[in-house]
PDB file of N, CA and C in Angstrom:
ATOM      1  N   UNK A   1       0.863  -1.168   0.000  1.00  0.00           N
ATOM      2  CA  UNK A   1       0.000   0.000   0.000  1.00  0.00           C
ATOM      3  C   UNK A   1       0.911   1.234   0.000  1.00  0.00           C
ATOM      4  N   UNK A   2       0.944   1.670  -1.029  1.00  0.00           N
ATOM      5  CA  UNK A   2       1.508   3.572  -1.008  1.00  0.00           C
ATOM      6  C   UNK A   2       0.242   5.029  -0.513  1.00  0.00           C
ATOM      7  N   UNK A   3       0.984   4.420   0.654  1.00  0.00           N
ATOM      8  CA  UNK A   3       0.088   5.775   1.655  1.00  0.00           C
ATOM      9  C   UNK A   3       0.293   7.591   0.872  1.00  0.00           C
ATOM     10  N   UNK A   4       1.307   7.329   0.137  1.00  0.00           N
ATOM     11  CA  UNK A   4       1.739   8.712  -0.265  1.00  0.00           C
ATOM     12  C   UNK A   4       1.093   9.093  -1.365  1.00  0.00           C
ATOM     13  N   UNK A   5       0.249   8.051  -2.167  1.00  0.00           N
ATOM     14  CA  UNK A   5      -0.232   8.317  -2.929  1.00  0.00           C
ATOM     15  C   UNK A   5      -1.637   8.344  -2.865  1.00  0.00           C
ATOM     16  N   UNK A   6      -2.237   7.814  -1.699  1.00  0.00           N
ATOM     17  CA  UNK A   6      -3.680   8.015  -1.236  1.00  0.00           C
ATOM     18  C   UNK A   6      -3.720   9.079  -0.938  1.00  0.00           C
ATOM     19  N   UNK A   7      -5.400   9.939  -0.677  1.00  0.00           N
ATOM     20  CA  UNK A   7      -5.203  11.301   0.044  1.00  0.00           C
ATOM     21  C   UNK A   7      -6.620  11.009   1.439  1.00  0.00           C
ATOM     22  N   UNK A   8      -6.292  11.757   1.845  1.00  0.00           N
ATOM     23  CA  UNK A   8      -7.385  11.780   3.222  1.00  0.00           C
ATOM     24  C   UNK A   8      -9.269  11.949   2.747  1.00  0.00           C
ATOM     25  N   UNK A   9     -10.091  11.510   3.764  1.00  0.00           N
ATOM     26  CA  UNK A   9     -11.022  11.572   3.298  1.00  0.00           C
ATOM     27  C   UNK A   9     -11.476  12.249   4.596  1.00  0.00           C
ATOM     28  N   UNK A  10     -12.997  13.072   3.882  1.00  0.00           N
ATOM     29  CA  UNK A  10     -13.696  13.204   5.373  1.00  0.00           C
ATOM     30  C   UNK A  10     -14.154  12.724   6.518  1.00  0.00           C
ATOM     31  N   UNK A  11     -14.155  13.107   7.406  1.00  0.00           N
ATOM     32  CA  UNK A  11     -14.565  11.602   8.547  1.00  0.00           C
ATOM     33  C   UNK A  11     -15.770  12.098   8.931  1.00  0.00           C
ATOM     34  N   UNK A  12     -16.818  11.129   9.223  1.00  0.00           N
ATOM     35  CA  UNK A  12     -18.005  11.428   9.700  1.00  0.00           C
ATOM     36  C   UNK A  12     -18.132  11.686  11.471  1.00  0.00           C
ATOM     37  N   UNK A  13     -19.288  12.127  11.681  1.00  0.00           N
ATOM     38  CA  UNK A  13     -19.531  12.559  13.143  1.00  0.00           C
ATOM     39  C   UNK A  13     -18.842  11.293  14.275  1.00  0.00           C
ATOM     40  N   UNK A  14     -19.477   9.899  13.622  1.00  0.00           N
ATOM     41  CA  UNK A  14     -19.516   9.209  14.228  1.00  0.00           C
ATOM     42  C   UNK A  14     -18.331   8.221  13.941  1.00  0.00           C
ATOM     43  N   UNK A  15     -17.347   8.596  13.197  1.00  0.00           N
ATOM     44  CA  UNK A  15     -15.900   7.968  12.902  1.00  0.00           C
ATOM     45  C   UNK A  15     -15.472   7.098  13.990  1.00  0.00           C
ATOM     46  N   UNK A  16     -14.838   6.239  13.862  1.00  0.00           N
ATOM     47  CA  UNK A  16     -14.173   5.404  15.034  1.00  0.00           C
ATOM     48  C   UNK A  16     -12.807   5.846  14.464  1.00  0.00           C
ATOM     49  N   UNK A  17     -12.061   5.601  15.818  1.00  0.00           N
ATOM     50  CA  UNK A  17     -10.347   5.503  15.168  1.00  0.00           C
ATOM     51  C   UNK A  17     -10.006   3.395  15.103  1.00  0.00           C
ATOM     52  N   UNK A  18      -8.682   3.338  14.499  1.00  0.00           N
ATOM     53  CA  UNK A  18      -8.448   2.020  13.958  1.00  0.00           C
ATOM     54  C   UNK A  18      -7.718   1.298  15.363  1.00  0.00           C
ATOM     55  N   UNK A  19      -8.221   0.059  15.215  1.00  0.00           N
ATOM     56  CA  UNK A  19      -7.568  -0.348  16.257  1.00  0.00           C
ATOM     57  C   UNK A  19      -6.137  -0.746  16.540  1.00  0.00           C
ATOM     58  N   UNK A  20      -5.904  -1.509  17.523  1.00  0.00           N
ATOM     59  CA  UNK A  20      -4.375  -1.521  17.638  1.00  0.00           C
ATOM     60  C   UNK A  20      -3.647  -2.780  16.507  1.00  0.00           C
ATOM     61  N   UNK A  21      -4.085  -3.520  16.031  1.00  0.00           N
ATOM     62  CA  UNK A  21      -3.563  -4.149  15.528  1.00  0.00           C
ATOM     63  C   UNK A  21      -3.713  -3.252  13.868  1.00  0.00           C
ATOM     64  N   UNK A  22      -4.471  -2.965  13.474  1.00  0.00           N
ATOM     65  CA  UNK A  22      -4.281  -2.067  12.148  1.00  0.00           C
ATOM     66  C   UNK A  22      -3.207  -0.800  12.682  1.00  0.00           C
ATOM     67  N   UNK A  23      -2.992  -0.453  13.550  1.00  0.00           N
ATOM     68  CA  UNK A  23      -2.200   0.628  13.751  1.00  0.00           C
ATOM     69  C   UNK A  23      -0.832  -0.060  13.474  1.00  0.00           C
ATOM     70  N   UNK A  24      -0.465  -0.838  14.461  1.00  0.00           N
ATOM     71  CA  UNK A  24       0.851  -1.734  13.715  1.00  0.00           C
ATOM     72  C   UNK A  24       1.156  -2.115  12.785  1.00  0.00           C
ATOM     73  N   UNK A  25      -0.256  -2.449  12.082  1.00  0.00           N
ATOM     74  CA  UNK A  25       0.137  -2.690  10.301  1.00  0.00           C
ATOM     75  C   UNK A  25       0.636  -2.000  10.049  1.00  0.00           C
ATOM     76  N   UNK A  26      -0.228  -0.706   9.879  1.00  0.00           N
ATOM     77  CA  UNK A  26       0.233   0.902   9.141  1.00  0.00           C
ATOM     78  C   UNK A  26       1.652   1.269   9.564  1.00  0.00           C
ATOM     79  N   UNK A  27       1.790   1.273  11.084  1.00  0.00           N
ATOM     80  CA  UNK A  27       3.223   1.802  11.187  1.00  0.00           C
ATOM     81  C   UNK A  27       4.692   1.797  10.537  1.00  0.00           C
ATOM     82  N   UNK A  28       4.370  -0.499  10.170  1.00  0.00           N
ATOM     83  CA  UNK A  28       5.353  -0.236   9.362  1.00  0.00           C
ATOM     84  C   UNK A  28       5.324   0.187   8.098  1.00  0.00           C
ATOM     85  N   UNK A  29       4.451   0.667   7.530  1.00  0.00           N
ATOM     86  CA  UNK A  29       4.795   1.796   6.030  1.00  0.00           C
ATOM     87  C   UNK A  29       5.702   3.051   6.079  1.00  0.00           C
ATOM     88  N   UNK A  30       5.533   3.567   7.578  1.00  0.00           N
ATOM     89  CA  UNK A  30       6.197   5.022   7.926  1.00  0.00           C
ATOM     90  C   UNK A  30       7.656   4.776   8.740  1.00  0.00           C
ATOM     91  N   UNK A  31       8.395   5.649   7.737  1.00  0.00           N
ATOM     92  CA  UNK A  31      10.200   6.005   8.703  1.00  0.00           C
ATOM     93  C   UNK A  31       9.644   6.869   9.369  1.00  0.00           C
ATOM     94  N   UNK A  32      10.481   6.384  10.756  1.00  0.00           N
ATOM     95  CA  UNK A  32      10.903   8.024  11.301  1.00  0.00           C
ATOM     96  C   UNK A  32       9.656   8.410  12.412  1.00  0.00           C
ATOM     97  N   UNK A  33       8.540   7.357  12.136  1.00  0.00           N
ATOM     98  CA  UNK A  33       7.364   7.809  13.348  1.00  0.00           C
ATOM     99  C   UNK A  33       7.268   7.079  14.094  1.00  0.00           C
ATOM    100  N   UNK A  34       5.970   6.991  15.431  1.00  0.00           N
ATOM    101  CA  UNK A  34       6.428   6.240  16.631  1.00  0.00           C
ATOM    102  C   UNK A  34       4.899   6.167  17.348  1.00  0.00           C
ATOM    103  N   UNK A  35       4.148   5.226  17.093  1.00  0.00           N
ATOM    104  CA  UNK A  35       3.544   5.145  17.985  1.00  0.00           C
ATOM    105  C   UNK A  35       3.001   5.924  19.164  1.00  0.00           C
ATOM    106  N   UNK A  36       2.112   6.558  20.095  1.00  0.00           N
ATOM    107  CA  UNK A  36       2.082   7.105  20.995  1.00  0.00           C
ATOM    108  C   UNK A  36       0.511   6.772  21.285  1.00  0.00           C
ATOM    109  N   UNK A  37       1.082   6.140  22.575  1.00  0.00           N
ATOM    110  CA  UNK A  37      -0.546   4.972  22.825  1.00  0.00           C
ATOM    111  C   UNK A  37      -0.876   5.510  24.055  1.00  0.00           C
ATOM    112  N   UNK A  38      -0.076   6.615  24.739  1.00  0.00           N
ATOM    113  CA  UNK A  38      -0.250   6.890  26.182  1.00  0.00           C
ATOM    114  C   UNK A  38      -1.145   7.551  26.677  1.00  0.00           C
ATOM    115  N   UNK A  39      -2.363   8.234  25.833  1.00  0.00           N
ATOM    116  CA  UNK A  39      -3.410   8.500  26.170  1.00  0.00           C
ATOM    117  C   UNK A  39      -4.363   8.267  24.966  1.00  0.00           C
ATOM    118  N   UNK A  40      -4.572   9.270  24.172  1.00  0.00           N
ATOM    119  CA  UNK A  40      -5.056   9.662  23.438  1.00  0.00           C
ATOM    120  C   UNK A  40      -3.781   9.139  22.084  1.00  0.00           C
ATOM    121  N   UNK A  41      -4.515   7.832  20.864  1.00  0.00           N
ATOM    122  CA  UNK A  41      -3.079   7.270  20.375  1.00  0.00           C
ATOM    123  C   UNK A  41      -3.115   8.201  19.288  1.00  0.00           C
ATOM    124  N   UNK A  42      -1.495   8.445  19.068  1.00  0.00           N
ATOM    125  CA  UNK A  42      -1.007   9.350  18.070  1.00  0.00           C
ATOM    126  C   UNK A  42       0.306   9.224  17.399  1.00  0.00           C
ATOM    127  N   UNK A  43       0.480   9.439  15.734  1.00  0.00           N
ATOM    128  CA  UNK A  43       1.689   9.147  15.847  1.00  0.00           C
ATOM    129  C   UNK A  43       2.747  10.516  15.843  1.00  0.00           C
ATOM    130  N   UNK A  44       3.799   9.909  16.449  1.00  0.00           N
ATOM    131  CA  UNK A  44       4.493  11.113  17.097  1.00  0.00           C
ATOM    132  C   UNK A  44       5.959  10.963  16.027  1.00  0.00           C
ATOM    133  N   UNK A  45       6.500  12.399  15.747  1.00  0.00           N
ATOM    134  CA  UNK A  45       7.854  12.330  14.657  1.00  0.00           C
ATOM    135  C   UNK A  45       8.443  13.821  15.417  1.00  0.00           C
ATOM    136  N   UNK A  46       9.877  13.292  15.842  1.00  0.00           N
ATOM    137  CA  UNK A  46      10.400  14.869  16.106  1.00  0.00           C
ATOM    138  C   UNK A  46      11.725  14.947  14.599  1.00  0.00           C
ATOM    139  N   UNK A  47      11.735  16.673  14.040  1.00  0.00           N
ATOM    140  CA  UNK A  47      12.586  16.606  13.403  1.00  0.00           C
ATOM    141  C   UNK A  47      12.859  18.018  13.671  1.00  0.00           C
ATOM    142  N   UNK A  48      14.593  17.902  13.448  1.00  0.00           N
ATOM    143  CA  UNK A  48      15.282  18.562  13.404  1.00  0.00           C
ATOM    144  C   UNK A  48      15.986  19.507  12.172  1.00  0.00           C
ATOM    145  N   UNK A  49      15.921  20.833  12.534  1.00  0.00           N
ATOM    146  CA  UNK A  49      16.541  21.444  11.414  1.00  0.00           C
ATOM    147  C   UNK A  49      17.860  22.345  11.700  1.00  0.00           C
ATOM    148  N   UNK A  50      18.415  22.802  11.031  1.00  0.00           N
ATOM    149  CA  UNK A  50      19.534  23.267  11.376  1.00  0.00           C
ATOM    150  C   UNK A  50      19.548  24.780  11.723  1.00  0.00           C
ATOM    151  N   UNK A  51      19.026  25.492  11.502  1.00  0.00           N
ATOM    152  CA  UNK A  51      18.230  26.909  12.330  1.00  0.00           C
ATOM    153  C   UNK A  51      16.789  26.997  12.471  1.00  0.00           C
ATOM    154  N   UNK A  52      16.668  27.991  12.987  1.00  0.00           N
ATOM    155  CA  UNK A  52      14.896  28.466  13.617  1.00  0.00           C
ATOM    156  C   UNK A  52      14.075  28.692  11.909  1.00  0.00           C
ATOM    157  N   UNK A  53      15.059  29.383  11.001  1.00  0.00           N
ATOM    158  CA  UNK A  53      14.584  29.585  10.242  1.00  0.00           C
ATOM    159  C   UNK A  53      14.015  28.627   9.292  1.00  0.00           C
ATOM    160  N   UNK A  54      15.006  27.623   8.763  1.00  0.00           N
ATOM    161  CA  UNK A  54      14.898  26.254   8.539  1.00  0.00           C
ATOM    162  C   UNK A  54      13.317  25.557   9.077  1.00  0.00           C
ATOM    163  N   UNK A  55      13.057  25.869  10.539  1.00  0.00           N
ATOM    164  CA  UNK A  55      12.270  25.312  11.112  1.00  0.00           C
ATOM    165  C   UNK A  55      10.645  25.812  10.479  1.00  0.00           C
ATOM    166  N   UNK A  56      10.679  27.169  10.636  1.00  0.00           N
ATOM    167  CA  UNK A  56       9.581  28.176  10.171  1.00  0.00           C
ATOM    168  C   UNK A  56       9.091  28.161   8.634  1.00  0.00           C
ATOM    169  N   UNK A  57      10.018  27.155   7.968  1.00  0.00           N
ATOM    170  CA  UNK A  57      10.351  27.479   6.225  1.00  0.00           C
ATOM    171  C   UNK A  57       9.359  25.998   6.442  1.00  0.00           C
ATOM    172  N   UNK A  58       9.936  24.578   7.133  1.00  0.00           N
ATOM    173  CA  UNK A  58       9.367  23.451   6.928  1.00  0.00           C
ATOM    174  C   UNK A  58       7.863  23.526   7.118  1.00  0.00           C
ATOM    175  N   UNK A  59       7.291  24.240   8.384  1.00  0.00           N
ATOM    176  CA  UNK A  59       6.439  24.275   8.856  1.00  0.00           C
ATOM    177  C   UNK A  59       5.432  25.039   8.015  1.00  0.00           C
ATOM    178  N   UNK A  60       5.835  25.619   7.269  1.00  0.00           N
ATOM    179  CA  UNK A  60       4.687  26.247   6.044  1.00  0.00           C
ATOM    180  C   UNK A  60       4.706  24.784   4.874  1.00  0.00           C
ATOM    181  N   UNK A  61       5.551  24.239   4.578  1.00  0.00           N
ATOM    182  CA  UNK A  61       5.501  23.241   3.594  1.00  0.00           C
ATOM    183  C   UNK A  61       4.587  22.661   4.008  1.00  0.00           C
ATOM    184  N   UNK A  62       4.788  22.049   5.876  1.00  0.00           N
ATOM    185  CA  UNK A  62       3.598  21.184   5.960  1.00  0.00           C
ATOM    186  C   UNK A  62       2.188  21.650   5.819  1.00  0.00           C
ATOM    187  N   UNK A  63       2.218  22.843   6.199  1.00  0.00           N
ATOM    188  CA  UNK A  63       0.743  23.395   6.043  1.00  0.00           C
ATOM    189  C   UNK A  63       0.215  23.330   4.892  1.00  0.00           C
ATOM    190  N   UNK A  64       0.977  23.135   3.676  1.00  0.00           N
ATOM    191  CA  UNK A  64       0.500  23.357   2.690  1.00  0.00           C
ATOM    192  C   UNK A  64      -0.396  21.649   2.415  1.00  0.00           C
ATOM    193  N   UNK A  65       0.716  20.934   2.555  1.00  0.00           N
ATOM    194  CA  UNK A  65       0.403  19.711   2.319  1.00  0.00           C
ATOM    195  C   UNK A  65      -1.211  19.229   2.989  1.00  0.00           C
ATOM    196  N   UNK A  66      -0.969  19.579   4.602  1.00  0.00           N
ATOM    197  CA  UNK A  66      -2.028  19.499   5.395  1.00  0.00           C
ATOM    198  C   UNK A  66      -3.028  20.149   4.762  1.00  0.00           C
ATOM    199  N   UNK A  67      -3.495  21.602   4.377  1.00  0.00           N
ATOM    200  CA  UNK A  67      -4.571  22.150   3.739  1.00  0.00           C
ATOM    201  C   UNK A  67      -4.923  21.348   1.980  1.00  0.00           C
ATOM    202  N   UNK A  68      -3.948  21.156   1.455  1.00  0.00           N
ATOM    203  CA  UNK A  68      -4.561  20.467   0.224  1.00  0.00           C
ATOM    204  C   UNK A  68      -5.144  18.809   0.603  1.00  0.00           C
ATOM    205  N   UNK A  69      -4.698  18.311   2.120  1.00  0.00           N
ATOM    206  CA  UNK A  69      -5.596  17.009   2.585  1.00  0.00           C
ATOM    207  C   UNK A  69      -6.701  17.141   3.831  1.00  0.00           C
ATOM    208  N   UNK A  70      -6.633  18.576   3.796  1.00  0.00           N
ATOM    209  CA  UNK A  70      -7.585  18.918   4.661  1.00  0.00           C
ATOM    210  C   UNK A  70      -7.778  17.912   6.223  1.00  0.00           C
ATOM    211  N   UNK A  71      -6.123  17.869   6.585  1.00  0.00           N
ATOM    212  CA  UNK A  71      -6.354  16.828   7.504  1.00  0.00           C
ATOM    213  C   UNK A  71      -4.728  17.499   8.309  1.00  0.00           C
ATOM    214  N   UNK A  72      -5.216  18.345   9.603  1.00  0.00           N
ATOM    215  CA  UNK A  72      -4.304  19.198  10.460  1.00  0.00           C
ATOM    216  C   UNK A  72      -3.552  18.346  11.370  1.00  0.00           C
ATOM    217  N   UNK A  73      -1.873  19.065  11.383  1.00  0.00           N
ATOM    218  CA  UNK A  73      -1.128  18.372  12.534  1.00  0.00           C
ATOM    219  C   UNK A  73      -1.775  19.216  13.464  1.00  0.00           C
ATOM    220  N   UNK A  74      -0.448  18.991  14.851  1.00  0.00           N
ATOM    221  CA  UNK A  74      -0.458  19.202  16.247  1.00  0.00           C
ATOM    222  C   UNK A  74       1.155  20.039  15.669  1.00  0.00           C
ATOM    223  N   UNK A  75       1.575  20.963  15.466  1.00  0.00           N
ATOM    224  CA  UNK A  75       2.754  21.219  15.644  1.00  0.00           C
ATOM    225  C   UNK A  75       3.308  21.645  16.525  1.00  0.00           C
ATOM    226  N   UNK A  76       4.504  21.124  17.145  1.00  0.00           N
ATOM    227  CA  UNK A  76       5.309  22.057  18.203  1.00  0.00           C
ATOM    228  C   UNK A  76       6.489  22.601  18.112  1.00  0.00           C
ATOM    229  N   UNK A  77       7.245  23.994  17.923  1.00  0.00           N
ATOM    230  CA  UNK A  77       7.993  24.360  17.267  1.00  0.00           C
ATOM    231  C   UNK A  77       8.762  24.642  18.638  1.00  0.00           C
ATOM    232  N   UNK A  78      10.137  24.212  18.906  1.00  0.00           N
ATOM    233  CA  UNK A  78      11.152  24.443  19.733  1.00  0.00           C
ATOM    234  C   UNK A  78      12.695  24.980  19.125  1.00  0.00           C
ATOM    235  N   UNK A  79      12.542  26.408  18.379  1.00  0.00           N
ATOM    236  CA  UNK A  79      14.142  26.551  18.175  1.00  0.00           C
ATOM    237  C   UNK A  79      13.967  26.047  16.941  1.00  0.00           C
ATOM    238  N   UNK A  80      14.924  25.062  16.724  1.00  0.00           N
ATOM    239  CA  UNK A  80      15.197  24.405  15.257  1.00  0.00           C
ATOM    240  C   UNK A  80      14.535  22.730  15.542  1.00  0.00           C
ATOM    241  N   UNK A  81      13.590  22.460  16.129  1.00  0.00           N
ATOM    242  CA  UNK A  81      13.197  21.403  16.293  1.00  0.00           C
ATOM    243  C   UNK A  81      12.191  21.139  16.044  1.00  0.00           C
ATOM    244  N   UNK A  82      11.336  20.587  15.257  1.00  0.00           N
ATOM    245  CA  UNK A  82       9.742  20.548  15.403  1.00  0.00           C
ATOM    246  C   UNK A  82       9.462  18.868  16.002  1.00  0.00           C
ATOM    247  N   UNK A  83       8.359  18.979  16.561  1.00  0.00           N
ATOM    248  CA  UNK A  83       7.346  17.879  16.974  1.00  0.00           C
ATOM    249  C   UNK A  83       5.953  17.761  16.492  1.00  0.00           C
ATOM    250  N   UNK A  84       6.421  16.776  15.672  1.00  0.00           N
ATOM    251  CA  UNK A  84       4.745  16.645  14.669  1.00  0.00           C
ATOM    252  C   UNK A  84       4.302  15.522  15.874  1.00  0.00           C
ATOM    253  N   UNK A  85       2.609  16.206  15.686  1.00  0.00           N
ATOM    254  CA  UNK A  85       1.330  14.911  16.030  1.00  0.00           C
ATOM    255  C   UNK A  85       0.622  14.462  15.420  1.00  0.00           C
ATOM    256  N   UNK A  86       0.394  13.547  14.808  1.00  0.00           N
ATOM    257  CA  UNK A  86      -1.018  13.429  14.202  1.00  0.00           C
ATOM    258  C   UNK A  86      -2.112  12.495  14.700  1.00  0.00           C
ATOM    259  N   UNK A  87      -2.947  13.255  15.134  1.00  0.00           N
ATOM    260  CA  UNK A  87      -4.144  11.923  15.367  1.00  0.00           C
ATOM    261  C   UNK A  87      -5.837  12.649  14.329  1.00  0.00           C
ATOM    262  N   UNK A  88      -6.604  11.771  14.982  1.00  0.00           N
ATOM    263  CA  UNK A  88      -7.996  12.273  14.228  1.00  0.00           C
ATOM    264  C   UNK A  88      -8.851  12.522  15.141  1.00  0.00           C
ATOM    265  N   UNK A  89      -8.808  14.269  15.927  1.00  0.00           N
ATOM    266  CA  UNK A  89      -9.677  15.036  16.336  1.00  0.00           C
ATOM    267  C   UNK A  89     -11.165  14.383  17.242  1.00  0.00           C
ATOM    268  N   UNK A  90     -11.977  14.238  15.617  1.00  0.00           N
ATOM    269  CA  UNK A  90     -13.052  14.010  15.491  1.00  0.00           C
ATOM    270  C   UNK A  90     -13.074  12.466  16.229  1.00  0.00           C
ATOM    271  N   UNK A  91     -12.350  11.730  15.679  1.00  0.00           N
ATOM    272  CA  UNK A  91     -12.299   9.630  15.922  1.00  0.00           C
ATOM    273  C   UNK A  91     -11.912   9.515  17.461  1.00  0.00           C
ATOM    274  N   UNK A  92     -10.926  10.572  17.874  1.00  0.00           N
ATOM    275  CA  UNK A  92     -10.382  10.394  19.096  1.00  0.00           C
ATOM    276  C   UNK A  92      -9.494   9.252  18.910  1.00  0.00           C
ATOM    277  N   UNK A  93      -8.267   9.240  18.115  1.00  0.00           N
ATOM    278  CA  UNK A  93      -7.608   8.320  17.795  1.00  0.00           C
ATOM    279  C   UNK A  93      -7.010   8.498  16.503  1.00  0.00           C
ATOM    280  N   UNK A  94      -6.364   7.187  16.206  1.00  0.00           N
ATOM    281  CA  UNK A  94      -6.051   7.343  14.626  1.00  0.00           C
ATOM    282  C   UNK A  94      -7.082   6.604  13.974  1.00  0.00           C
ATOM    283  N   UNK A  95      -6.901   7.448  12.390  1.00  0.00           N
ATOM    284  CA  UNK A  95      -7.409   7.188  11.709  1.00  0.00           C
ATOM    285  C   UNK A  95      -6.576   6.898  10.825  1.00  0.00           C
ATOM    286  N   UNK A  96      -6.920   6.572   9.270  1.00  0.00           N
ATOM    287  CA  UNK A  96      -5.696   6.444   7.811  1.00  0.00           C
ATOM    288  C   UNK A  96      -5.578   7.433   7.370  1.00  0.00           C
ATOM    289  N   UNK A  97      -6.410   8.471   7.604  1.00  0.00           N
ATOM    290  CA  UNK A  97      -5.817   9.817   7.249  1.00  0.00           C
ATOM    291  C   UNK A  97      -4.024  10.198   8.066  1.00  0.00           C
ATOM    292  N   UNK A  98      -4.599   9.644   9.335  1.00  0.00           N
ATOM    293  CA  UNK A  98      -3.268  10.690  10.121  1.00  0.00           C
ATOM    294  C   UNK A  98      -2.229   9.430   9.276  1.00  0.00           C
ATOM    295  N   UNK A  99      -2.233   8.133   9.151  1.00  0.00           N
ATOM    296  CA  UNK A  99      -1.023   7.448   8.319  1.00  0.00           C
ATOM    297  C   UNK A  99      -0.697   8.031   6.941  1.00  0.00           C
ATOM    298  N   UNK A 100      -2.100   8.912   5.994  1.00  0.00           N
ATOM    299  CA  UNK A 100      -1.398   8.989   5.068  1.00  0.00           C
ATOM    300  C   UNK A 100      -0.736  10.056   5.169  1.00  0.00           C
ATOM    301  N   UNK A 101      -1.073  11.218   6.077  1.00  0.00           N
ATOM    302  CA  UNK A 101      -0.630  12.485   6.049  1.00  0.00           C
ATOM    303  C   UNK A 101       0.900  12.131   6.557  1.00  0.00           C
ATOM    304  N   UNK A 102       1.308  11.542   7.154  1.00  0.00           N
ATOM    305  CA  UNK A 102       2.559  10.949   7.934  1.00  0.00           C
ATOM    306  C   UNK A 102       3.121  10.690   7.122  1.00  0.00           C
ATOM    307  N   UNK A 103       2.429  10.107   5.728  1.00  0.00           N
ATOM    308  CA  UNK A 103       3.455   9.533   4.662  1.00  0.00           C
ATOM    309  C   UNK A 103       4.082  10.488   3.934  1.00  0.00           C
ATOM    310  N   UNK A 104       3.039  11.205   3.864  1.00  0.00           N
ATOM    311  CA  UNK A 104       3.396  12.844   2.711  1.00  0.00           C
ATOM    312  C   UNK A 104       3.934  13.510   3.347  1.00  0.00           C
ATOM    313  N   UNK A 105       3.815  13.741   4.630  1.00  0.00           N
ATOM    314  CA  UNK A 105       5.430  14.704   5.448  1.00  0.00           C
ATOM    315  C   UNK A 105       6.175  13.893   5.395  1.00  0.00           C
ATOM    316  N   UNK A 106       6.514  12.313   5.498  1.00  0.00           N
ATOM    317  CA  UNK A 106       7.968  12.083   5.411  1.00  0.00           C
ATOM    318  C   UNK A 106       8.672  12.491   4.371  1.00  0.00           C
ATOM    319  N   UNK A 107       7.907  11.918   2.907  1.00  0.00           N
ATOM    320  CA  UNK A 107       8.393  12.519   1.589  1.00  0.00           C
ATOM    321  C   UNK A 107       9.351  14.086   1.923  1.00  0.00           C
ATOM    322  N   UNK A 108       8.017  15.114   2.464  1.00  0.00           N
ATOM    323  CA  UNK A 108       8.470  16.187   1.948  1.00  0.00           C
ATOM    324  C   UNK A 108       9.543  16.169   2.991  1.00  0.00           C
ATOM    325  N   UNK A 109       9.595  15.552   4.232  1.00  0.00           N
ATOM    326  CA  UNK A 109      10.690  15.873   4.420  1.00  0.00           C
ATOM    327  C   UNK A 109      12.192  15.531   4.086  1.00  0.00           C
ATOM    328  N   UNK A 110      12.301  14.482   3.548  1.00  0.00           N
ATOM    329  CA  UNK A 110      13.606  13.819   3.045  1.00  0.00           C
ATOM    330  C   UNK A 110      13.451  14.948   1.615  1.00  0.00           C
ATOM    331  N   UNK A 111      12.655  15.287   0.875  1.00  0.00           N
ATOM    332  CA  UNK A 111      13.471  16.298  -0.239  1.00  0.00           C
ATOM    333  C   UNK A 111      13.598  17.458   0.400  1.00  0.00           C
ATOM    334  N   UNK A 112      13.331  18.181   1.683  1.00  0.00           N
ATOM    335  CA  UNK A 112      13.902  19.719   2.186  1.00  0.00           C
ATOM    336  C   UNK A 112      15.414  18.988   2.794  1.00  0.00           C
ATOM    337  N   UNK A 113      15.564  17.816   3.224  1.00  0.00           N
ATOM    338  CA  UNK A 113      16.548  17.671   3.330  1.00  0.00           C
ATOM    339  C   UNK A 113      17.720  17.268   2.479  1.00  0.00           C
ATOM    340  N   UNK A 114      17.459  16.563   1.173  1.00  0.00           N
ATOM    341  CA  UNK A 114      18.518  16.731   0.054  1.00  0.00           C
ATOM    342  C   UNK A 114      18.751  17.424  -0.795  1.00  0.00           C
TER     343      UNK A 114
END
């Protein structure tokens, strides 16, 4: 399955998020992300850039990506560090949106980095 090439869909009122064993499926499609089952499950990616500015430059890429899938991170911007979240709001959990969106920031991020 190429998550990078799927795009997100709307989720209804009554959405469920996926359970734990589809979450492990999905995970292994994605570098670089991590599980986060400790409350509310989400997958969690910290990346690093080499200035603040760097940081502020990525963080519009993702937005862009995010608004053309109509499906929002959690960003946390520290310095030259960001901390992506993604879960699904609405599901209270994950959904395949937050895997595919995970897929399309990894992309973009390995080409801001070469």
């Amino acid at each position: 399955m190429d998550l990078k090439k799927m795009h997100c869909s709307p989720l209804s009122a009554d959405a469920k998020p996926l359970n734990d064993n589809e979450e492990n499926d999905l995970i292994k499609e994605l570098k670089d992300w991590k599980l986060n089952r400790e409350e509310v499950h989400k997958l969690t990616r910290t990346v690093k850039t080499e200035t603040f500015p760097d940081a502020i430059n990525l963080i519009g890429l993702l937005a862009r990506v995010s608004q053309e899938e109509q499906h929002h991170p959690d960003l946390h911007l520290y310095y030259n560090k960001l901390v992506l979240d993604l879960y699904s709001h609405k599901a209270g959990g994950l959904t395949m949106n937050d895997f595919i969106l995970a897929a399309k920031f990894g992309e973009l991020i390995e080409s801001v980095r070469h």
